[in-house]
Protein backbone atom coordinates (compact mmCIF):
# COMPACT_ATOMS: atom_id res chain seq x y z
CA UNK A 1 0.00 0.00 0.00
CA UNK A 2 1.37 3.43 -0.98
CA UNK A 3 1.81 6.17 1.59
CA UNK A 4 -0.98 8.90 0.53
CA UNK A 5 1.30 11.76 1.53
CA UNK A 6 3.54 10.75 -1.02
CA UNK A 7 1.16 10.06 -4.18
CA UNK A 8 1.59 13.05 -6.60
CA UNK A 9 -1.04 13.94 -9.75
CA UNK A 10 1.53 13.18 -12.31
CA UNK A 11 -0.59 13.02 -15.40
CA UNK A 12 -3.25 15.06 -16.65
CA UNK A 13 -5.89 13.00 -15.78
CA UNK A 14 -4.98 13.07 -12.36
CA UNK A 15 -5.49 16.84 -11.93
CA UNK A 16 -8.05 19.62 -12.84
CA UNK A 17 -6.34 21.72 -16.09
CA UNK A 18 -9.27 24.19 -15.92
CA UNK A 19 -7.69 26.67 -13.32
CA UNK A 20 -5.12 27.03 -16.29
CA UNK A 21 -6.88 28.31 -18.91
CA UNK A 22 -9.36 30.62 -16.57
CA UNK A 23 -5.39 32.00 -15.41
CA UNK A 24 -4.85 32.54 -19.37
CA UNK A 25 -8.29 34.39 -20.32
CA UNK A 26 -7.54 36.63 -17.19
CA UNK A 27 -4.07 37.18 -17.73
CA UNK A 28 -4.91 38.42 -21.43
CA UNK A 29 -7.86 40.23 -20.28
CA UNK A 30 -5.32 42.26 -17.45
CA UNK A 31 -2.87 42.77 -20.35
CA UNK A 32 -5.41 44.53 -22.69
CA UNK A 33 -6.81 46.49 -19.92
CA UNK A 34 -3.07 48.03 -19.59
CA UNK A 35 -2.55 48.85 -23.06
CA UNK A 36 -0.50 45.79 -23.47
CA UNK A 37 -1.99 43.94 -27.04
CA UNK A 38 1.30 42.05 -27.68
CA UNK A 39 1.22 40.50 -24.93
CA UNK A 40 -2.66 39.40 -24.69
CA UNK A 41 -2.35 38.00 -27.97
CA UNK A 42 0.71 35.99 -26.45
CA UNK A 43 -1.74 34.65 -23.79
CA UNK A 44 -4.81 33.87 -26.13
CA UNK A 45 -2.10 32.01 -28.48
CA UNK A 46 -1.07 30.18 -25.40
CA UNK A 47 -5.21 29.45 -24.41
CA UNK A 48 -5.93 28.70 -27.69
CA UNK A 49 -3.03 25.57 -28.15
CA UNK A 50 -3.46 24.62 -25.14
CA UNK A 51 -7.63 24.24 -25.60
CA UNK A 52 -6.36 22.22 -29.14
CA UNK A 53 -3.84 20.43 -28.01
CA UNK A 54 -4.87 19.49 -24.72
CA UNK A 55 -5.54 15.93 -22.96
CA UNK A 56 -8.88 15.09 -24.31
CA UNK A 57 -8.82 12.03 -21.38
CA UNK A 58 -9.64 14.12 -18.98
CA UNK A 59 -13.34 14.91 -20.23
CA UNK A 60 -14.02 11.13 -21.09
CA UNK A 61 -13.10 10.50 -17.10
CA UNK A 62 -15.60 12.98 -16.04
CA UNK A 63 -18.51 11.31 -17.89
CA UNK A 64 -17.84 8.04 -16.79
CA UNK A 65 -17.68 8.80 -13.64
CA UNK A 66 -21.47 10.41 -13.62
C-alpha cells in the first residue's frame, strides 16, 4: 500500500487543467486592460493551443464517472 502523503497527480488525468486556462483568459484580459496587445495576444495564443492540443482524457473520465 502506498503512503498517501507521497502520491503526486503526475498526469493530466490526475489533476483539474481548468484553473489554467481561466489563469490565461484573465491574464490576457489584465494585459489589454493596460494597453498591453502584444502580450494578450501571447496569452490567447497560449489558451488557444493549449484548448487544441490538450488531454482530451480528462473529459471522457468525467462522464464516466457520472
Amino acid at each position: 500500500m502506498l503512503d498517501p502523503t507521497i502520491e503526486t497527480a503526475t498526469s493530466a488525468t490526475d489533476q483539474d487543467l481548468r484553473p489554467r486556462a481561466k489563469t490565461l483568459s484573465w491574464m490576457a484580459s489584465m494585459s489589454v486592460a493596460a494597453g498591453e496587445m502584444r502580450a494578450a495576444e501571447g496569452y490567447l495564443l497560449e489558451l488557444l493551443a493549449w484548448c487544441a492540443f490538450a488531454d482530451r482524457d480528462i473529459v471522457e473520465d468525467v462522464t464516466t464517472d457520472l
